[in-house]
C-alpha atoms as a PDB file:
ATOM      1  CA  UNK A   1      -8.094 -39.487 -62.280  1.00  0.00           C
ATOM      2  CA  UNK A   2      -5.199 -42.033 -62.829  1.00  0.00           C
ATOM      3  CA  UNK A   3      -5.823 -42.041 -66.453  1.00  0.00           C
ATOM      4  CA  UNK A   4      -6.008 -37.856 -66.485  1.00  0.00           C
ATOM      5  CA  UNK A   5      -2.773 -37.912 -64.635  1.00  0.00           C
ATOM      6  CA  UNK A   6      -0.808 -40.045 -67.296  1.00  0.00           C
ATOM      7  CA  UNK A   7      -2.091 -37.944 -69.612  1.00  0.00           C
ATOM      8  CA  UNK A   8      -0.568 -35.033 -68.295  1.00  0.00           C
ATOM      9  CA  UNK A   9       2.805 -37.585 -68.112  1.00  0.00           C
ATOM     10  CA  UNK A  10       2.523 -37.382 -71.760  1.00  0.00           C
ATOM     11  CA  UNK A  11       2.193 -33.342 -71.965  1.00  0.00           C
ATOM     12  CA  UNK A  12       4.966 -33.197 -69.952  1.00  0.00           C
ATOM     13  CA  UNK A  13       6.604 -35.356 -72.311  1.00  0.00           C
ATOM     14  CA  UNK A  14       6.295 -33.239 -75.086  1.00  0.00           C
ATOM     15  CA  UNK A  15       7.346 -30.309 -73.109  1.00  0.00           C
ATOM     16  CA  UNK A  16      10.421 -31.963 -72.793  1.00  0.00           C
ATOM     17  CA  UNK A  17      10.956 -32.144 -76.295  1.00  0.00           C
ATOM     18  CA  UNK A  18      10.761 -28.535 -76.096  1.00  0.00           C
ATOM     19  CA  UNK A  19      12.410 -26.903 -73.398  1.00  0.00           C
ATOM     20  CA  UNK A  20      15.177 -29.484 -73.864  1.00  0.00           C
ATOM     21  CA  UNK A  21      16.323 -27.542 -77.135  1.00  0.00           C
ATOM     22  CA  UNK A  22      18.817 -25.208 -77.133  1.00  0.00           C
ATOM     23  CA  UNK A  23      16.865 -23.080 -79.944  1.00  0.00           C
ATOM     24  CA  UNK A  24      13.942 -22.924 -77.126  1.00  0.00           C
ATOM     25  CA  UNK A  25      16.170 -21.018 -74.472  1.00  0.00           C
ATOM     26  CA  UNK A  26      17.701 -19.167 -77.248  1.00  0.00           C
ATOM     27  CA  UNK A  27      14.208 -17.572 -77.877  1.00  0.00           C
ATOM     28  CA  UNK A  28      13.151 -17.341 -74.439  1.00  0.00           C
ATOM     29  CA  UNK A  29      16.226 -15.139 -74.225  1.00  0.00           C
ATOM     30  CA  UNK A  30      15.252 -12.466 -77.270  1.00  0.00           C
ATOM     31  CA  UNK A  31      11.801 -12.218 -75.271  1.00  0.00           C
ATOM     32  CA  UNK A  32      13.665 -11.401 -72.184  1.00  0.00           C
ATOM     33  CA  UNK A  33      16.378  -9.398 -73.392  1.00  0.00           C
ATOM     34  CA  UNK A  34      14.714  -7.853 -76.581  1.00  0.00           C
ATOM     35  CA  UNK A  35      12.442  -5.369 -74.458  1.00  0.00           C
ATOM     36  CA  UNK A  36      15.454  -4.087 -71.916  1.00  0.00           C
ATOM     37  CA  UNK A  37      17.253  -3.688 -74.671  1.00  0.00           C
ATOM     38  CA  UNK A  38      14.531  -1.142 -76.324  1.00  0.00           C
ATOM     39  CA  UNK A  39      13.854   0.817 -72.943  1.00  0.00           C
ATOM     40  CA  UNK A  40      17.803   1.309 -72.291  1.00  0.00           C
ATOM     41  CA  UNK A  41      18.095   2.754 -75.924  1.00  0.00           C
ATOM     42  CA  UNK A  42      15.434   4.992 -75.770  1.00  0.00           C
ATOM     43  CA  UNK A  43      16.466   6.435 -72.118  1.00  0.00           C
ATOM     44  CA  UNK A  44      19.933   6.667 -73.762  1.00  0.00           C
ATOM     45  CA  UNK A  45      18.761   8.417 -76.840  1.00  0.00           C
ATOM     46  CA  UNK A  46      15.976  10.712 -75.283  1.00  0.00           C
ATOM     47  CA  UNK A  47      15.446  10.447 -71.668  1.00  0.00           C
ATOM     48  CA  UNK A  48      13.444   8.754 -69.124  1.00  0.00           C
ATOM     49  CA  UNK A  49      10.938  11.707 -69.821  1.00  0.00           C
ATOM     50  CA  UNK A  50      10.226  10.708 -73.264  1.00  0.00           C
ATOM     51  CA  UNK A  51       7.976   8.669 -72.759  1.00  0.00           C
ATOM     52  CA  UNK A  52       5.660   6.990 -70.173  1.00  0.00           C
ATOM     53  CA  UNK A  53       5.854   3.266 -69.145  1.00  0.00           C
ATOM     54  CA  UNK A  54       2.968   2.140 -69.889  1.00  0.00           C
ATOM     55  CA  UNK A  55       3.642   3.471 -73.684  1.00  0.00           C
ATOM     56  CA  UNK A  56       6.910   1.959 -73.876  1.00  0.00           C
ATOM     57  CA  UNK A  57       5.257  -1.397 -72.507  1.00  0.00           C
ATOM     58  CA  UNK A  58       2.592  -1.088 -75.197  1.00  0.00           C
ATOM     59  CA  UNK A  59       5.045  -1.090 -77.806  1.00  0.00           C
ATOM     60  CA  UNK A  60       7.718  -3.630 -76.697  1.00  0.00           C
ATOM     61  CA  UNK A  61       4.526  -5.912 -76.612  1.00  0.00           C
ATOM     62  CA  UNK A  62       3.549  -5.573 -79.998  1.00  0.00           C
ATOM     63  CA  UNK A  63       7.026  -6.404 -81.002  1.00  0.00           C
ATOM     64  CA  UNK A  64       7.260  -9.420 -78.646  1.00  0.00           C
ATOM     65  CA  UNK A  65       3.776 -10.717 -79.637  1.00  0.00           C
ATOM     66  CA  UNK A  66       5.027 -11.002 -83.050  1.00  0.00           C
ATOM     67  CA  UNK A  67       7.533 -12.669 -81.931  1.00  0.00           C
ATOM     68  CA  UNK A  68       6.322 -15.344 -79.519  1.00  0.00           C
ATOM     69  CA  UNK A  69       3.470 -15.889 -82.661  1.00  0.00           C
ATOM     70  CA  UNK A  70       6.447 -16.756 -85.119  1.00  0.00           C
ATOM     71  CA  UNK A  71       8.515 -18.659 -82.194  1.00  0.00           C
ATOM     72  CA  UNK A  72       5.272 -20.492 -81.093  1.00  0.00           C
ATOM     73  CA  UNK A  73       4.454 -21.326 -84.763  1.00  0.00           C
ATOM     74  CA  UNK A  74       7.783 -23.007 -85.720  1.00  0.00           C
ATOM     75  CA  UNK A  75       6.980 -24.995 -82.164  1.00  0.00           C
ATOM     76  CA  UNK A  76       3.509 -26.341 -83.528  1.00  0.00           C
ATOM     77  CA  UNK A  77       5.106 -26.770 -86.831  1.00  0.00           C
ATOM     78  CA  UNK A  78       7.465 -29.226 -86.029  1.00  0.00           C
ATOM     79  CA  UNK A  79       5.840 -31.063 -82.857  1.00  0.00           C
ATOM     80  CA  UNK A  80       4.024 -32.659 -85.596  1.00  0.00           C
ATOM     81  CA  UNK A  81       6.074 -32.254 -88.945  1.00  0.00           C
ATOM     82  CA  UNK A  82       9.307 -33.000 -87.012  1.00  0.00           C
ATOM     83  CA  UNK A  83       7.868 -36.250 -86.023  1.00  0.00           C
ATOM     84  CA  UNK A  84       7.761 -37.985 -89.287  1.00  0.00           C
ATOM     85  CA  UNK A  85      10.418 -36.637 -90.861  1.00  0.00           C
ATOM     86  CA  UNK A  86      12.613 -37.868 -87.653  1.00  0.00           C
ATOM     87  CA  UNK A  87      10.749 -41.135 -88.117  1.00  0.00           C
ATOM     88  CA  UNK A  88      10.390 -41.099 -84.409  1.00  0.00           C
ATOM     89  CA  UNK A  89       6.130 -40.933 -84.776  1.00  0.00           C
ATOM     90  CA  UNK A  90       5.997 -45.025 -85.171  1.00  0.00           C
ATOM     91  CA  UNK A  91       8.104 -45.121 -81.687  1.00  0.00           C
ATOM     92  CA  UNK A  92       5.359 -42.888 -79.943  1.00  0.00           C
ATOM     93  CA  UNK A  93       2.336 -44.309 -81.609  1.00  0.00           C
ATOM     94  CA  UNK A  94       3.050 -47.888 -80.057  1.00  0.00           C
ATOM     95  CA  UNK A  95       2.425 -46.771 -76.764  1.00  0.00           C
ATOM     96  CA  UNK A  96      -0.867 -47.375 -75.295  1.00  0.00           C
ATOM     97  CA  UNK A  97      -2.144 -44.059 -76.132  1.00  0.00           C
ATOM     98  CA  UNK A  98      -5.076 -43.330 -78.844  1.00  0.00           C
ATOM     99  CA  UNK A  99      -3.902 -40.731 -81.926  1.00  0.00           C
ATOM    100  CA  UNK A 100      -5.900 -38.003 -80.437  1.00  0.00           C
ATOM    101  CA  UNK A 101      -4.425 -38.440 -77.316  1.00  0.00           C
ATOM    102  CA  UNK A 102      -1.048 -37.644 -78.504  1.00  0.00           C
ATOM    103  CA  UNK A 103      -2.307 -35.122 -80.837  1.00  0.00           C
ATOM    104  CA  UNK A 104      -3.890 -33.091 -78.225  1.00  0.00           C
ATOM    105  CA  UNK A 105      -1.225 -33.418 -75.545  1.00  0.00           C
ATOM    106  CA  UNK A 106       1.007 -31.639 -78.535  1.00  0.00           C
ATOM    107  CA  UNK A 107      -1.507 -28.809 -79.078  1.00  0.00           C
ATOM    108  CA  UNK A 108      -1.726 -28.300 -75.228  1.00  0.00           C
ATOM    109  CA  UNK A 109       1.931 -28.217 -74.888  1.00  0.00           C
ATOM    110  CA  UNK A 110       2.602 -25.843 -77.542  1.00  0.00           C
ATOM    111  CA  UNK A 111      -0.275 -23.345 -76.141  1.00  0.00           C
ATOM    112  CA  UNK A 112       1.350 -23.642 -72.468  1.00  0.00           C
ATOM    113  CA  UNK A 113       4.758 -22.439 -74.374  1.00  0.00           C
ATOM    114  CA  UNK A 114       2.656 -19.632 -76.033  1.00  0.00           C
ATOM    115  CA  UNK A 115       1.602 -19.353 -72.455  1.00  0.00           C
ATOM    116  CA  UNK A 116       4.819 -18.971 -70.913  1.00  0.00           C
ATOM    117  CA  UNK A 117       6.206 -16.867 -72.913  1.00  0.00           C
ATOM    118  CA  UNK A 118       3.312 -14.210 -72.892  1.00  0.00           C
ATOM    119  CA  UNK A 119       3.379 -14.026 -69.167  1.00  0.00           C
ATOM    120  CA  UNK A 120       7.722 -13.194 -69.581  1.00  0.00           C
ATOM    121  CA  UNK A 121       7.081 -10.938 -71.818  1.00  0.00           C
ATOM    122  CA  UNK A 122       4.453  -9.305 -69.707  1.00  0.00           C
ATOM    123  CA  UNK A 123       6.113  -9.243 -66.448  1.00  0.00           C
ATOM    124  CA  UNK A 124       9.768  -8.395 -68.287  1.00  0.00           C
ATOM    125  CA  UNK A 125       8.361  -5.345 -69.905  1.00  0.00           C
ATOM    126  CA  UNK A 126       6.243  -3.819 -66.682  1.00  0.00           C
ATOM    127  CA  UNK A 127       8.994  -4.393 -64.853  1.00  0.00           C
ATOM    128  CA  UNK A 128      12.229  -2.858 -66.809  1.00  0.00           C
ATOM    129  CA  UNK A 129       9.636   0.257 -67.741  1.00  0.00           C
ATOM    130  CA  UNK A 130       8.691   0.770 -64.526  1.00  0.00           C
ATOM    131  CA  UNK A 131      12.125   0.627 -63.150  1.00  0.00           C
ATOM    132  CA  UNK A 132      13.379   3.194 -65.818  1.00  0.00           C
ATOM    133  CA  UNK A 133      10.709   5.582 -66.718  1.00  0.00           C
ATOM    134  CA  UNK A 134       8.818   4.908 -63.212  1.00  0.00           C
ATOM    135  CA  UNK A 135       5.196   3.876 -61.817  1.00  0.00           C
ATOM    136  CA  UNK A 136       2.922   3.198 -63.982  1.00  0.00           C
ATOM    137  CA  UNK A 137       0.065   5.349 -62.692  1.00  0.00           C
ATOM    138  CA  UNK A 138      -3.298   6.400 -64.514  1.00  0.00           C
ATOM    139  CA  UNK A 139      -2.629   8.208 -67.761  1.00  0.00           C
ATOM    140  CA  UNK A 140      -4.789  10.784 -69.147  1.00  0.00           C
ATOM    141  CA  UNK A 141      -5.096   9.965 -72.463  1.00  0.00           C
ATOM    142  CA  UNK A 142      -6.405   5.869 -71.346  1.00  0.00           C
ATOM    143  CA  UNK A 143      -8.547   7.098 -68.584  1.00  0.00           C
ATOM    144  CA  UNK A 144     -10.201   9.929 -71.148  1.00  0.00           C
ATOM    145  CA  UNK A 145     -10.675   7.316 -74.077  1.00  0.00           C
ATOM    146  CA  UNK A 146     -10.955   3.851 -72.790  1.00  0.00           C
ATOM    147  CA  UNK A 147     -11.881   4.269 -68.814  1.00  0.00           C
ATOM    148  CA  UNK A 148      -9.047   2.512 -67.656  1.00  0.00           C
ATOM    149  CA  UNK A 149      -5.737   2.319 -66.216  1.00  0.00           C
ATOM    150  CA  UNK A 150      -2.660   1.295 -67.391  1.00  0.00           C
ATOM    151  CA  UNK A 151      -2.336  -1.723 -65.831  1.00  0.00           C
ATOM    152  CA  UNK A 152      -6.226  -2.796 -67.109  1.00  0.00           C
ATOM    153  CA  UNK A 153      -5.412  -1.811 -70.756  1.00  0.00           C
ATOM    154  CA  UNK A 154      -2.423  -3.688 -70.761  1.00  0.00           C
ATOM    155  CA  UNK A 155      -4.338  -7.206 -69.280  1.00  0.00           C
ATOM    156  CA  UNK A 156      -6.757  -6.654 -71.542  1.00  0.00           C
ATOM    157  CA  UNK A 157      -4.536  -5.862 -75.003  1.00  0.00           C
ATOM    158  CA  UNK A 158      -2.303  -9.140 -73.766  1.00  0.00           C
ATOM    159  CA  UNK A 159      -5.512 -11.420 -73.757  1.00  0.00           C
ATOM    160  CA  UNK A 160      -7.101 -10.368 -76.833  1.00  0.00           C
ATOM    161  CA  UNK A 161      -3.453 -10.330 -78.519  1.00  0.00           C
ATOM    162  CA  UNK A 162      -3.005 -14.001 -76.869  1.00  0.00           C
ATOM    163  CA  UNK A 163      -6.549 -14.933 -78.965  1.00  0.00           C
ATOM    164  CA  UNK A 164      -5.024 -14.090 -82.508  1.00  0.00           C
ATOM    165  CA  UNK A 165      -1.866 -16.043 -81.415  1.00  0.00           C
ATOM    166  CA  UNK A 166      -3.963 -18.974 -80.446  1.00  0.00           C
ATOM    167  CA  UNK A 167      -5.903 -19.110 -83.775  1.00  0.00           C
ATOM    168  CA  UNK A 168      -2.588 -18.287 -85.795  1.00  0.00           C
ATOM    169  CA  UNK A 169      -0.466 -21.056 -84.058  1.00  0.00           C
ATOM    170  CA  UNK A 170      -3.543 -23.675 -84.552  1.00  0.00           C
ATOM    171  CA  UNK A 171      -4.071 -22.629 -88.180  1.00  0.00           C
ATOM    172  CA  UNK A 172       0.053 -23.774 -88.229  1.00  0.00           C
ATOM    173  CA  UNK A 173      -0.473 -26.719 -86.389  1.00  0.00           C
ATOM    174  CA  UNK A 174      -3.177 -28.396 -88.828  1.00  0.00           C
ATOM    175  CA  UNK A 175      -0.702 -27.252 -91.495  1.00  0.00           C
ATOM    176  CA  UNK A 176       1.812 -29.571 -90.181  1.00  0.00           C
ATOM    177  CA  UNK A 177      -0.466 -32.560 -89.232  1.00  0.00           C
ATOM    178  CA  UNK A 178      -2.049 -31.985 -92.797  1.00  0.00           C
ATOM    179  CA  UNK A 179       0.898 -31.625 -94.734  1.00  0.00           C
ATOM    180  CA  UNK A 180       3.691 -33.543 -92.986  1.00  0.00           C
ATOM    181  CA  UNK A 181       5.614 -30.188 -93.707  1.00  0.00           C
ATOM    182  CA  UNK A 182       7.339 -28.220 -91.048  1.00  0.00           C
ATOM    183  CA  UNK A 183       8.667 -25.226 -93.282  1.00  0.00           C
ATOM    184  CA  UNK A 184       4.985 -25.350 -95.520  1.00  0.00           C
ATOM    185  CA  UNK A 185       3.585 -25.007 -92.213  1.00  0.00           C
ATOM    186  CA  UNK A 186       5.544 -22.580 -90.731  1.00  0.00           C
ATOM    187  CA  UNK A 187       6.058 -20.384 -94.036  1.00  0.00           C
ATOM    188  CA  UNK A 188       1.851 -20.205 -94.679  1.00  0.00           C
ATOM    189  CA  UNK A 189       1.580 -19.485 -91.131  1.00  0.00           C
ATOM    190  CA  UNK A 190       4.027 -16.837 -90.738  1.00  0.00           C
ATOM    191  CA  UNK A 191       2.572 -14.772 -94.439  1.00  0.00           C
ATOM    192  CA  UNK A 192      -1.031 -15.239 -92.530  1.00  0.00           C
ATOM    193  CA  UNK A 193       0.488 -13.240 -89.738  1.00  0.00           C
ATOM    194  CA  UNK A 194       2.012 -10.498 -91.801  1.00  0.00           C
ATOM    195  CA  UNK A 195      -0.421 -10.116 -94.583  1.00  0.00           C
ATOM    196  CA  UNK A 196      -3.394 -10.627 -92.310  1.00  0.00           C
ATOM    197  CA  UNK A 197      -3.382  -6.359 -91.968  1.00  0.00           C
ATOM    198  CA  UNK A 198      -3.301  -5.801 -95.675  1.00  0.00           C
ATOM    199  CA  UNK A 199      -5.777  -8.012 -96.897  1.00  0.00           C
ATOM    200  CA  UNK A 200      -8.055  -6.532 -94.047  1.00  0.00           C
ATOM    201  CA  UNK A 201      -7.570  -3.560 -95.676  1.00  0.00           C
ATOM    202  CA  UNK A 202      -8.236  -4.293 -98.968  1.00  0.00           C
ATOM    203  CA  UNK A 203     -11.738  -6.814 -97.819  1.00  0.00           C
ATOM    204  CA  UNK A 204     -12.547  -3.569 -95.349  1.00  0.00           C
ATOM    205  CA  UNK A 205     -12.966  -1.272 -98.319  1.00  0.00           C
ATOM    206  CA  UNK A 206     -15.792  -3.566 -99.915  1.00  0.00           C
ATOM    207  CA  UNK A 207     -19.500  -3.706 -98.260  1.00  0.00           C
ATOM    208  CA  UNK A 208     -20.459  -6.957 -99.030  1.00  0.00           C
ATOM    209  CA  UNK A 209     -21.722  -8.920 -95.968  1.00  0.00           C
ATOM    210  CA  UNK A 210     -19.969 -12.239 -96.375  1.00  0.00           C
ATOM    211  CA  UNK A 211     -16.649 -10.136 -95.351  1.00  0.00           C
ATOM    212  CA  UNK A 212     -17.322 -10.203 -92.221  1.00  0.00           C
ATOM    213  CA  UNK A 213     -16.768 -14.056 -91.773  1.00  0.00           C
ATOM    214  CA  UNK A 214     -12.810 -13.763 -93.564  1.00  0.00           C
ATOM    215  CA  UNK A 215     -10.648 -15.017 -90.204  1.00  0.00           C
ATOM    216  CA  UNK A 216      -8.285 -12.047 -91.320  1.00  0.00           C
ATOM    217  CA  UNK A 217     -11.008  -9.467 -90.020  1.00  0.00           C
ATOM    218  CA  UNK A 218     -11.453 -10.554 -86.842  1.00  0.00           C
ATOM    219  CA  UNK A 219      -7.317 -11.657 -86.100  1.00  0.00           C
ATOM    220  CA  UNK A 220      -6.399  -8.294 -84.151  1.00  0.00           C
ATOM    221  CA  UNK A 221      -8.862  -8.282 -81.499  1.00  0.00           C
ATOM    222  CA  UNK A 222      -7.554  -5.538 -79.545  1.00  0.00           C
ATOM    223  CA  UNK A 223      -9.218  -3.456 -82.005  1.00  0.00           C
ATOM    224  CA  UNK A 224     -12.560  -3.363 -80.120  1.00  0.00           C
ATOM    225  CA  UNK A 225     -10.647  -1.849 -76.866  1.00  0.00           C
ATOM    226  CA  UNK A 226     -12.348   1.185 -75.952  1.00  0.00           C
ATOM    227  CA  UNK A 227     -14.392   0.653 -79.755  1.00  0.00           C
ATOM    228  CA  UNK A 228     -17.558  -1.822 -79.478  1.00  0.00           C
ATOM    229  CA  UNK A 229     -18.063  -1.811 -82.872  1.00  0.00           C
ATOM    230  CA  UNK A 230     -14.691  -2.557 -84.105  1.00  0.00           C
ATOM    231  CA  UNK A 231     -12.194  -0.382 -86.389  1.00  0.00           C
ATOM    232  CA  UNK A 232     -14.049  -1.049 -90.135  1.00  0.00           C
ATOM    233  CA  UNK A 233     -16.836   1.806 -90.675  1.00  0.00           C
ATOM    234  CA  UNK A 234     -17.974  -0.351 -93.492  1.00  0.00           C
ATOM    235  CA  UNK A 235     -18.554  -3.071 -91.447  1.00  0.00           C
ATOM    236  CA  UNK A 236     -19.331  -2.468 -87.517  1.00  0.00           C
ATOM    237  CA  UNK A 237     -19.140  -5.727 -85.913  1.00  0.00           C
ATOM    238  CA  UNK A 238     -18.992  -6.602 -81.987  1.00  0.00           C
ATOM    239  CA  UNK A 239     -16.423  -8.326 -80.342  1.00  0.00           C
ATOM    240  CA  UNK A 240     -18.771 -10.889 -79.358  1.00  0.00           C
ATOM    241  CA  UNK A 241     -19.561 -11.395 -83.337  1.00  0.00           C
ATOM    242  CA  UNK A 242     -15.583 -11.486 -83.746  1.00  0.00           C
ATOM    243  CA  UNK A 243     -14.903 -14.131 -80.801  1.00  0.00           C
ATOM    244  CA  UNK A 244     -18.020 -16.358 -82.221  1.00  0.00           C
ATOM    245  CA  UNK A 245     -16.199 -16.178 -86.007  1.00  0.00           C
ATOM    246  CA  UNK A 246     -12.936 -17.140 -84.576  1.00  0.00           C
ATOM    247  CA  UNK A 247     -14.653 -19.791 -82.698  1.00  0.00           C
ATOM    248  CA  UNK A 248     -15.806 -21.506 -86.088  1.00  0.00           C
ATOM    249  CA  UNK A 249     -12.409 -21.274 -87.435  1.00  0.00           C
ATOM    250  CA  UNK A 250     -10.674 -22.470 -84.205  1.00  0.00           C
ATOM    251  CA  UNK A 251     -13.208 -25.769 -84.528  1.00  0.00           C
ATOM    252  CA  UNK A 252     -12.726 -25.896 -88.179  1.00  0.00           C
ATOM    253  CA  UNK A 253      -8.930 -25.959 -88.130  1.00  0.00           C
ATOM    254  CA  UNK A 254      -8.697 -28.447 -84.947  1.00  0.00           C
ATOM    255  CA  UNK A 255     -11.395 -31.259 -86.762  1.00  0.00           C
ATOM    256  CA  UNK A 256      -8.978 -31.292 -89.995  1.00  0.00           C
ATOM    257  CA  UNK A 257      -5.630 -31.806 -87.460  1.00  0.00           C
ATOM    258  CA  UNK A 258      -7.168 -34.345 -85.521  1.00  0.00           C
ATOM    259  CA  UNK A 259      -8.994 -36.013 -88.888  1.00  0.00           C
ATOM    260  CA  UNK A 260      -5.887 -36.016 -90.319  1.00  0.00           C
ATOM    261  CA  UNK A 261      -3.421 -37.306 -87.752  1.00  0.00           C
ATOM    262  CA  UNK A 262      -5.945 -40.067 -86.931  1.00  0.00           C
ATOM    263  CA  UNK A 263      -6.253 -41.370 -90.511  1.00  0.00           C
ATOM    264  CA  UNK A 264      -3.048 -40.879 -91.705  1.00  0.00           C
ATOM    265  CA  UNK A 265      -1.146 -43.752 -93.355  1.00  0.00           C
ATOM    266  CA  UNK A 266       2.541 -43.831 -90.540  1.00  0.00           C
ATOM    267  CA  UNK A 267       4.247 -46.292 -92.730  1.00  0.00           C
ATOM    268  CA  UNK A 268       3.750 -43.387 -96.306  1.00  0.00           C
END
C-alpha cells in the first residue's frame, strides 16, 4: 500500500507538470467557453426553437472531442518528447523509481487530463443547452431509432467517443517515447485523427477480409449506437469484434512505448 501510494506521489507529479502550464488552462478555457459560445450564436441567429438540446449538445461534443483528442495528444507528446529535449529525463530517472514506473505514471496522467476534460465538456454543454433551449426530455426521433433518451445517448456517444481518444492519444504517446519527437508525434497523431474517416472510406469500399483488422475501421465507435453491425455494408462487424481489434492495437502500441523507454540509451 505504501509503495502504491508513492506511486500515485509520482502521478501527481506529473500532473503538476501539467496543470502548472499556462497553455493547459488556456485549453481548458476553449472547452469551457467554445460550446456557450455556439449555443448563444445559434439562439441569436435562429431562436431557442431551432433546435433541441440534446441536438445542440450532440454537436458541440463532436467539436470538443476533436478538440480535447488534439489538446490531449500534444499532452502525451511532450510528457515524454519534452523530457529529453529539456534534458530534465536524467534528473527524474535517478530517483528510486524503475523506467516503467515513470512511464506509466505519464500515460495515467495524461488519460486523467483526457478524463477531465471529457467530463467539462460534458457537464458544460448539458448545462448551457439546457439552460437556453430547455429540458432535455425524450425526443422522438432517439426513442423511435435507438430506444433511448437523451441523456442515455449522450453517456453512451461520450464513452465510445472517449475509446477512439484513448487509442489516438496512446498511438501519440509511443510516437514520442519512440521517436524522442514531440511535433513527429503530435503531427502523425493529429493526420491519424483527421484522415482516419477517409481512408475508412476508401478500405470500406473493398471486400477483402483482412480490412476489418485496419485500427482506422474500428476508431469511431459510436457508429454501432442503435446499429449492431456497424456502418460498412461490406463489412458488418460487432462492436464487440471492434473493442477486441482496438484491444490488440492498444497492447501493441503500449509494449513498443514501454520497450522503448526502458531500453533507450538517456545519455544519446
Amino acid at each position: 500500500m505504501r509503495r502504491l501510494a508513492n506511486f500515485w506521489k509520482l502521478v501527481q507529479n506529473e500532473n503538476m507538470k501539467i496543470y502548472r502550464r499556462v497553455r493547459t488552462w488556456i485549453m481548458l478555457g476553449i472547452i469551457v467557453g467554445l460550446p456557450i459560445l455556439i449555443s448563444l450564436g445559434v439562439v441569436a441567429a435562429s431562436g431557442s426553437d431551432s433546435v433541441s438540446s440534446w441536438e445542440m449538445m450532440l454537436n458541440e461534443s463532436m467539436i470538443s472531442f476533436i478538440l480535447i483528442t488534439i489538446f490531449t495528444v500534444v499532452v502525451a507528446s511532450e510528457t515524454v518528447a519534452g523530457e529529453f529535449t529539456w534534458g530534465t529525463i536524467k534528473l527524474l530517472l535517478i530517483r528510486p523509481w524503475s523506467r516503467s514506473a515513470i512511464l506509466l505514471s505519464k500515460y495515467l496522467s495524461t488519460l486523467l487530463f483526457a478524463l477531465l476534460f471529457a467530463v467539462v465538456t460534458f457537464i458544460v454543454t448539458m448545462l448551457i443547452n439546457m439552460a437556453v433551449f430547455g429540458s432535455m426530455d425524450q425526443s422522438e426521433i432517439l426513442s423511435r431509432f435507438f430506444g433511448l433518451s437523451a441523456i442515455e445517448y449522450m453517456l453512451q456517444y461520450y464513452l465510445l467517443q472517449f475509446l477512439g481518444l484513448v487509442i489516438i492519444v496512446t498511438f501519440g504517446f509511443m510516437m514520442s517515447s519512440a521517436f524522442r519527437s514531440s511535433g513527429l508525434a503530435i503531427g502523425i497523431s493529429i493526420s491519424l485523427l483527421f484522415m482516419g474517416s477517409i481512408i475508412t472510406g476508401l478500405f470500406s469500399m473493398t471486400d477483402k477480409a483482412w480490412v476489418e483488422y485496419i485500427l482506422f475501421m474500428h476508431l469511431d465507435l459510436t457508429t454501432y449506437i442503435g446499429n449492431k453491425e456497424g456502418p460498412f455494408i461490406n463489412h458488418p462487424m460487432s462492436l464487440g469484434f471492434s473493442l477486441a481489434v482496438l484491444a490488440g492495437y492498444f497492447i501493441l502500441f503500449n509494449l513498443i512505448s514501454w520497450t522503448v523507454f526502458r531500453k533507450r540509451d538517456i545519455a544519446a
